[in-house]
Protein backbone atom coordinates (compact mmCIF):
# COMPACT_ATOMS: atom_id res chain seq x y z
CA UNK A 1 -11.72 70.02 168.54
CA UNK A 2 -12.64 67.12 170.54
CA UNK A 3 -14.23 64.01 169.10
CA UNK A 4 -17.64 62.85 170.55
CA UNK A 5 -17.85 59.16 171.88
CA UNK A 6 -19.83 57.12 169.58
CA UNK A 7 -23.58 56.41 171.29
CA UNK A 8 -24.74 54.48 168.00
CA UNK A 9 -24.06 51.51 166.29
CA UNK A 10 -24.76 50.20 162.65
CA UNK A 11 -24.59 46.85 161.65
CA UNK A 12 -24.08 46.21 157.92
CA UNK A 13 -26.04 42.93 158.26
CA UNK A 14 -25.59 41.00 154.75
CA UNK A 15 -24.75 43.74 152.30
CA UNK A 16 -25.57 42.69 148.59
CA UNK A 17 -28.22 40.22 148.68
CA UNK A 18 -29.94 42.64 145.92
CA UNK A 19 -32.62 39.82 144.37
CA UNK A 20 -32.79 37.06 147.15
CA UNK A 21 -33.53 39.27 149.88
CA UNK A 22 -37.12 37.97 150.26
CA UNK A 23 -35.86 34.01 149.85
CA UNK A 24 -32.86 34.71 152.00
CA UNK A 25 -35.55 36.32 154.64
CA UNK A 26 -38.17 33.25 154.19
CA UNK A 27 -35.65 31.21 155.42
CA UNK A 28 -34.16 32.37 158.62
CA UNK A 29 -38.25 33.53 159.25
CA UNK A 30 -39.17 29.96 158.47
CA UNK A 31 -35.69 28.63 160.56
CA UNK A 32 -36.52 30.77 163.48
CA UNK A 33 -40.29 29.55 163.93
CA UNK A 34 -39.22 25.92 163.55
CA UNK A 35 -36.33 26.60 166.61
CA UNK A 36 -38.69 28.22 168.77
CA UNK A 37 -41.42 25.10 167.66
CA UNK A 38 -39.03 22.38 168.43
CA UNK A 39 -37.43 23.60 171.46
CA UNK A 40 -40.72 24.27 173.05
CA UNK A 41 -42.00 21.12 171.95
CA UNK A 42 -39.03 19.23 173.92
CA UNK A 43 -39.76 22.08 177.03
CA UNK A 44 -43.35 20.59 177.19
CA UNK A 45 -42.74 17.11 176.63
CA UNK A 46 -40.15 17.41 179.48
CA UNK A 47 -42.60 18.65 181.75
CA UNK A 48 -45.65 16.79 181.34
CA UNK A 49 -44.55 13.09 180.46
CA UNK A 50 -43.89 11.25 183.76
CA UNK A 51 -41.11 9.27 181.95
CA UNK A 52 -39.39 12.26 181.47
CA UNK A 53 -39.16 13.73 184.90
CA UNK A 54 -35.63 12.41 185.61
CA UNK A 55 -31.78 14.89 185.42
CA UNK A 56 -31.15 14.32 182.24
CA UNK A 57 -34.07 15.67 180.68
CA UNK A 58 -34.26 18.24 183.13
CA UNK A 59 -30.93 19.51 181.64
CA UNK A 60 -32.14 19.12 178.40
CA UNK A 61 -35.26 21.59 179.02
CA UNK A 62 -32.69 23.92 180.55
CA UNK A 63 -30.59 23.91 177.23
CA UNK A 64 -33.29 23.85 175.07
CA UNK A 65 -34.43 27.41 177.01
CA UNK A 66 -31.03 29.22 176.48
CA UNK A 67 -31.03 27.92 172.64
CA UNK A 68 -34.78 29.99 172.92
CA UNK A 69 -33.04 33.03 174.51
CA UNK A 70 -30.24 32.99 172.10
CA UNK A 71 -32.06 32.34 168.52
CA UNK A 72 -34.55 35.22 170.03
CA UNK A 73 -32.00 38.05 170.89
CA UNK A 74 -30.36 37.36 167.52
CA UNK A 75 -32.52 36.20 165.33
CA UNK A 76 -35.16 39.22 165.27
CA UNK A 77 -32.60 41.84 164.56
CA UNK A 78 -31.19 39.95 161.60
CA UNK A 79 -34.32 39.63 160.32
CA UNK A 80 -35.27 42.98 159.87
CA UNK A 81 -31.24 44.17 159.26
CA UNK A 82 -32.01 41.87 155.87
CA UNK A 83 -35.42 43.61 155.22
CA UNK A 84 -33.72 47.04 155.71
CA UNK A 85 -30.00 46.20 154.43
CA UNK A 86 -28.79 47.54 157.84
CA UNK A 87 -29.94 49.16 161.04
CA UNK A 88 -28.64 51.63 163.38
CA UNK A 89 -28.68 50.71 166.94
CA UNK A 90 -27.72 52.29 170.32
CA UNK A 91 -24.52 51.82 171.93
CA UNK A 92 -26.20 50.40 174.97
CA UNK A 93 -28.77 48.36 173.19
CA UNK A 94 -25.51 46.79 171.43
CA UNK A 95 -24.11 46.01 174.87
CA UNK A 96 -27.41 44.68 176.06
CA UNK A 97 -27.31 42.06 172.96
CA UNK A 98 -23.77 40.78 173.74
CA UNK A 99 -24.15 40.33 176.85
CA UNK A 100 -27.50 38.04 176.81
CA UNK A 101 -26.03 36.39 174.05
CA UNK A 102 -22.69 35.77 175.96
CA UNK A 103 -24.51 34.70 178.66
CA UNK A 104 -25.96 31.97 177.04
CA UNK A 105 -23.09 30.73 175.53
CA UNK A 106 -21.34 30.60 178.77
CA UNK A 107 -24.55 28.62 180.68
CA UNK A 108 -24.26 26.10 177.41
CA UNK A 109 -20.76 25.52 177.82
CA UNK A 110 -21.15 24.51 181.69
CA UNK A 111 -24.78 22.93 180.92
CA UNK A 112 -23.02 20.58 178.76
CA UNK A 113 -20.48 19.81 181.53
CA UNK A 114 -22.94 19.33 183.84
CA UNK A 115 -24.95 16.80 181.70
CA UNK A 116 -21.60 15.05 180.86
CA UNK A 117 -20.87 14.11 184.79
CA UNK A 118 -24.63 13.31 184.41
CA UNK A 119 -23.82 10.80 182.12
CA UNK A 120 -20.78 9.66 183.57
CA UNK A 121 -22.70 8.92 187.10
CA UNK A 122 -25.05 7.27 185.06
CA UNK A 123 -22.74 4.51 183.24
CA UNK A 124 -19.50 4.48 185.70
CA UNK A 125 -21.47 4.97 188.93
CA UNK A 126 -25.06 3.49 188.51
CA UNK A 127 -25.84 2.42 192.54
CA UNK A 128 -25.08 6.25 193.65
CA UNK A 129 -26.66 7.83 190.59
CA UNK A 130 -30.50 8.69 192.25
CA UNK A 131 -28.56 9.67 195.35
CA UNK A 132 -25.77 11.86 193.78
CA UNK A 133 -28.10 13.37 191.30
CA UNK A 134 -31.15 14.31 193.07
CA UNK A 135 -33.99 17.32 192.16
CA UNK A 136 -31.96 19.06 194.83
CA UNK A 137 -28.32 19.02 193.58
CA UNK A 138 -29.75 19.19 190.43
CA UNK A 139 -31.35 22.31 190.78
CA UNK A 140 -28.57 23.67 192.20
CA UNK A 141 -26.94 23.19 189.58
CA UNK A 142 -28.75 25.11 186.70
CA UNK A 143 -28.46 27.66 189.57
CA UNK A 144 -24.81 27.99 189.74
CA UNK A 145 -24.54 27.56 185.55
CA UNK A 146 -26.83 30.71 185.03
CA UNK A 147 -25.20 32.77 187.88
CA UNK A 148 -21.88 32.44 186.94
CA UNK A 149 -22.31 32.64 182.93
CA UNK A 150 -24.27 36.04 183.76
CA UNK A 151 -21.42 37.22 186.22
CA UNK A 152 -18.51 36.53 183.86
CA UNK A 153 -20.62 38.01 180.59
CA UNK A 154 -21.21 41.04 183.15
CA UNK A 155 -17.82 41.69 183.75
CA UNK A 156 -16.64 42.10 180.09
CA UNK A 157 -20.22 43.78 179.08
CA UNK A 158 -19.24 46.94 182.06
CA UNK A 159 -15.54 46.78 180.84
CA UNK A 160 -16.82 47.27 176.98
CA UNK A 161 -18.90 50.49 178.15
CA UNK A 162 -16.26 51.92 179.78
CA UNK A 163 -14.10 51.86 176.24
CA UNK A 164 -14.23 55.24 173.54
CA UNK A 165 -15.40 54.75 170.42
CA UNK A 166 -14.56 57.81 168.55
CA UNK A 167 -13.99 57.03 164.87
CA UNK A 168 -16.02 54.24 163.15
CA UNK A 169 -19.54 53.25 164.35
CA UNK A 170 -19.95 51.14 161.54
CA UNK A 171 -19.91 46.47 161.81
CA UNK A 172 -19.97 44.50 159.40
CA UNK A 173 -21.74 41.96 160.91
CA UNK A 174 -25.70 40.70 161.57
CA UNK A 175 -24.93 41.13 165.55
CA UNK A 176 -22.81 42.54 168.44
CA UNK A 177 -19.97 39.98 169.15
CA UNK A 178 -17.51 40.68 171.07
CA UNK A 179 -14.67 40.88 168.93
CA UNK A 180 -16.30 43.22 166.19
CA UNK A 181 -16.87 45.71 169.28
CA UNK A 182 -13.65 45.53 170.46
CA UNK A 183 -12.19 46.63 167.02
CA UNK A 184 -14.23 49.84 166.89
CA UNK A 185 -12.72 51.24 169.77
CA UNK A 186 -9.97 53.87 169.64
CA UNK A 187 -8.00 52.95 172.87
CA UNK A 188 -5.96 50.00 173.13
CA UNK A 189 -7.84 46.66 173.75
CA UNK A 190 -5.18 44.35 175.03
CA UNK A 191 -6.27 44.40 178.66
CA UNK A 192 -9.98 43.48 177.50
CA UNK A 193 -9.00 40.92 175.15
CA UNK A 194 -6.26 39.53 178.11
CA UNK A 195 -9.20 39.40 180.36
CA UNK A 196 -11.47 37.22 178.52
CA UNK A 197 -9.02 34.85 177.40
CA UNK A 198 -8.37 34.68 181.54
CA UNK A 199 -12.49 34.35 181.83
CA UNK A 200 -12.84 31.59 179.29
CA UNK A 201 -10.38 29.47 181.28
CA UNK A 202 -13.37 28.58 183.86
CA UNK A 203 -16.53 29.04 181.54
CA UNK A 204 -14.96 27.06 178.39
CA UNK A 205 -11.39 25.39 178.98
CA UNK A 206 -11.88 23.70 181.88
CA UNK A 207 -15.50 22.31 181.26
CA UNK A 208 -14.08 20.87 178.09
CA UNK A 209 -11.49 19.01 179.91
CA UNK A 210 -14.21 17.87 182.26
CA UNK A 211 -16.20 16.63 179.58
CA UNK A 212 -13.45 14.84 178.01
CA UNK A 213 -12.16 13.07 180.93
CA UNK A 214 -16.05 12.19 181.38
CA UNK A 215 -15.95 10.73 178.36
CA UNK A 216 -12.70 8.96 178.26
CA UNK A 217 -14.18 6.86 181.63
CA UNK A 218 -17.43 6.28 180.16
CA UNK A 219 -15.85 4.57 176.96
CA UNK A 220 -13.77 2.41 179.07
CA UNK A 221 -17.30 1.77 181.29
CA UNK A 222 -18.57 0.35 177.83
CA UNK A 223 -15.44 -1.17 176.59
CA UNK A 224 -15.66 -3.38 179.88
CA UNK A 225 -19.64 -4.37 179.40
CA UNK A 226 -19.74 -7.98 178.69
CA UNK A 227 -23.27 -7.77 176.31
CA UNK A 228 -23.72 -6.25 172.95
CA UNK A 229 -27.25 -5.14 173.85
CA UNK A 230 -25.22 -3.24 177.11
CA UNK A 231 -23.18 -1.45 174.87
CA UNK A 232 -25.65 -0.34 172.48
CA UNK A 233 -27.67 0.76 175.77
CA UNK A 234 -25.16 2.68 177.17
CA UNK A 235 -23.84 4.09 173.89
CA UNK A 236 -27.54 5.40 173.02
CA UNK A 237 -27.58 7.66 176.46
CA UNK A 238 -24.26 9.31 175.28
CA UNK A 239 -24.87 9.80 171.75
CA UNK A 240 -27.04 13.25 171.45
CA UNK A 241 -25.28 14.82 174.12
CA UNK A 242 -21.95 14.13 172.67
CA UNK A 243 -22.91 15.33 169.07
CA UNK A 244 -24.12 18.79 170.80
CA UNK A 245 -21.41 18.95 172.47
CA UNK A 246 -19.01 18.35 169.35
CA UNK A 247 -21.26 20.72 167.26
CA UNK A 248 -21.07 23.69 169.99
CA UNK A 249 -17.79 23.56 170.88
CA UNK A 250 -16.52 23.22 167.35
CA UNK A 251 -17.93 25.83 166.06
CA UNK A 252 -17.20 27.69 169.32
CA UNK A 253 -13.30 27.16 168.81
CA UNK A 254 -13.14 28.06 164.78
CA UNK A 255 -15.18 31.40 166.03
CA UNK A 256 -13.20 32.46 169.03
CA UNK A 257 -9.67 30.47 169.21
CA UNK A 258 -8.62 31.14 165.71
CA UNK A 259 -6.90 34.92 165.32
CA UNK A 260 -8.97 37.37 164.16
CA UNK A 261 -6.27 38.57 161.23
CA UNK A 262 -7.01 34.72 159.80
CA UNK A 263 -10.79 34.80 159.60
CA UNK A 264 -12.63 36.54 156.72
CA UNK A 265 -15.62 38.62 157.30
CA UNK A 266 -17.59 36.01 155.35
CA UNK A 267 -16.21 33.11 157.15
CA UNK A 268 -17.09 34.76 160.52
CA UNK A 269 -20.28 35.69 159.77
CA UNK A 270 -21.23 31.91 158.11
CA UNK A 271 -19.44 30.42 161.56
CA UNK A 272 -21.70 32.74 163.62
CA UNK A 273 -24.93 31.82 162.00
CA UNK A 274 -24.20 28.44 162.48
CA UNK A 275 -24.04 28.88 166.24
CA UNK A 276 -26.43 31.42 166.39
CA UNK A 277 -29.31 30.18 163.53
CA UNK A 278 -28.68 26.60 162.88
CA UNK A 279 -27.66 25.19 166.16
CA UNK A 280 -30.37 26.10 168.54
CA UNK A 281 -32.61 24.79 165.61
CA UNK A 282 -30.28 21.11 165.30
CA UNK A 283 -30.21 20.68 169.31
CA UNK A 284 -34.36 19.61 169.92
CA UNK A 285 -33.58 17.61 166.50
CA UNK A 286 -30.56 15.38 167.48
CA UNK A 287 -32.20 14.41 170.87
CA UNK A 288 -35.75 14.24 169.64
CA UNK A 289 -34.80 11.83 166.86
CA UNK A 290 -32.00 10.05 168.30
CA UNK A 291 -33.97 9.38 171.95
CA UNK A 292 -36.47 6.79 172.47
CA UNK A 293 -37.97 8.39 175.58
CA UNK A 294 -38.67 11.86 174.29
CA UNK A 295 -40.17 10.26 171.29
CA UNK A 296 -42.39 7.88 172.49
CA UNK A 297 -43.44 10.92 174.68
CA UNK A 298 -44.40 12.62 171.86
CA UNK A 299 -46.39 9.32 170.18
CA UNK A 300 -48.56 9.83 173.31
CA UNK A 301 -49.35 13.62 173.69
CA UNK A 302 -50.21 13.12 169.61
CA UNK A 303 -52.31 10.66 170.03
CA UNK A 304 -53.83 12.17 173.25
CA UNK A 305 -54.68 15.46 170.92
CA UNK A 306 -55.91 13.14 168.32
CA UNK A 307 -58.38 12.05 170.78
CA UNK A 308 -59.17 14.98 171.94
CA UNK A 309 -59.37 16.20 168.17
CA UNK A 310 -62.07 13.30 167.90
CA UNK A 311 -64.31 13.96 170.66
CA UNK A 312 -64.35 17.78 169.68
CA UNK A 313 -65.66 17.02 166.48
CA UNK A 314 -68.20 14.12 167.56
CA UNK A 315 -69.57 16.46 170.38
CA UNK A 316 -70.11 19.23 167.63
CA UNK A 317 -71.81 16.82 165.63
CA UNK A 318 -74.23 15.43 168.06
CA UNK A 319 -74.74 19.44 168.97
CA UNK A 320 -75.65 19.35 165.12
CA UNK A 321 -77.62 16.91 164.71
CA UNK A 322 -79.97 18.44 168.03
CA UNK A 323 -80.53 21.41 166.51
CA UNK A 324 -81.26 19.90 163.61
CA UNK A 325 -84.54 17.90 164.90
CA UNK A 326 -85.81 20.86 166.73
């Protein structure tokens, strides 16, 4: 008799959570409204402070959107797989998931690249900078990031739908990654797994390198500025970016470089809601309170709704106190 090809998938989510379901769900609720909060804070700031209308936070607004588009296509789901200890799932709907979450990893990990030769420019190349890194190249750029992070996430999303899945339907995990896919399927997956090792040379290994060697030229940049107050300048531009960058591709490396025979289920799933929960949440955080710009950009749309607050509430007061005396 021949076996059907799975169409369904169920995800186990966090099996066991028994009495501290609802705290356990308050939190990633509470988590996920304060990601969305903060990164659309930094989106608006971004776009209607003056001060801000320069590359850098242009970049910014552009990773602060894919955090949005990640935490959203994961979050949700995990939400209610906690409220209902599980849910079942088409096959294509699975698909769909990994590969809008792939894609956004992949636009991060060149975003962050791009912003690091942003920087370099910046410190190591100051006269060419506004030349270099106009609204044209700039554009451009976020252009060629979201194209080719959707192409390559494209190419293993069609190669994953073309693999049987005749046995097991069942993952023990709060969302479709790639690797607890691959180990449902009945056929052999060396070629697939080959292939994106071959895919993540452009998308992850060489942007690292890039942003390394960025790096290593801006610290000697710094190392060679005569004034303290120079250093402390220069070192404040670099500071956020390079914590992201540390954070994502960190976690990024103990998730997808270490064998899968090594990790724990636990382990994986505690890695991927770190890059999936908590860093889209830490990203508007380290540049909001580590930048004086965005902040001081903030001090003013506050106070400008303050005002605003104030002459709301005097004009419904002097409305009031007319219908009062007639």
């Amino acid at each position: 008799m021949d076996q059907k090809n799975v169409t369904t998938i169920h995800l186990l989510g966090f099996p066991g959570l028994h009495g501290v379901k609802p705290l356990i769900f308050l939190l990633f609720l509470i988590t996920y409204f304060g990601t969305i909060t903060g990164n659309m804070l930094v989106i608006t700031l971004v776009s209607y402070s003056k001060n801000l209308h320069c590359p850098m936070y242009f970049f910014l607004s552009q990773l602060t959107m894919s955090d949005i588009i990640v935490t959203s296509d994961i979050v949700p789901t995990m939400l209610y797989i906690i409220l209902k200890d599980g849910i079942t799932m088409s096959l294509s709907q699975c698909i769909i998931q990994l590969y809008f979450f792939g894609s956004c990893e992949g636009f991060e990990c060149l975003l962050l690249t791009v912003m690091s030769y942003d920087r370099y420019l910046a410190i190591c190349n100051p006269l060419h900078y506004g030349s270099i890194m106009n609204p044209r190249v700039c554009r451009k750029s976020i252009v060629i990031c979201w194209f080719s992070s959707f192409l390559v996430t494209l190419i293993q999303a069609l190669n994953i739908s073309q693999l049987p899945f005749l046995e097991s339907n069942v993952i023990d995990h709060f969302f479709c990654d790639l690797d607890p896919i691959l180990q449902l399927s009945t056929s052999d997956i060396l070629a697939i797994q080959t292939l994106e090792m071959y895919l993540c040379i452009p998308v992850v290994l060489f942007p690292f390198l890039i942003i390394v060697i960025s790096y290593v030229y801006i610290v000697r940049t710094i190392l060679n500025i005569g004034s303290i107050t120079g250093w402390q300048k220069a070192f404040t531009t670099c500071t956020s970016h390079l914590i992201v960058v540390s954070i994502f591709f960190g976690t990024l490396s103990c998730m997808y470089f270490i064998p899968i025979k090594k990790k724990s289920v636990v382990k994986s799933k505690t890695i991927s809601l770190f890059y999936t929960v908590v860093t889209p949440l830490l990203n508007p955080t380290i540049y909001c309170l580590r930048n004086n710009d965005i902040r001081e950009a903030l001090r003013k749309i506050m106070s400008l709704l303050n005002c605003t607050l104030h002459s709301s509430a005097d004009s419904l007061l002097d409305l009031h106190t007319d219908i009062n005396y007639c």
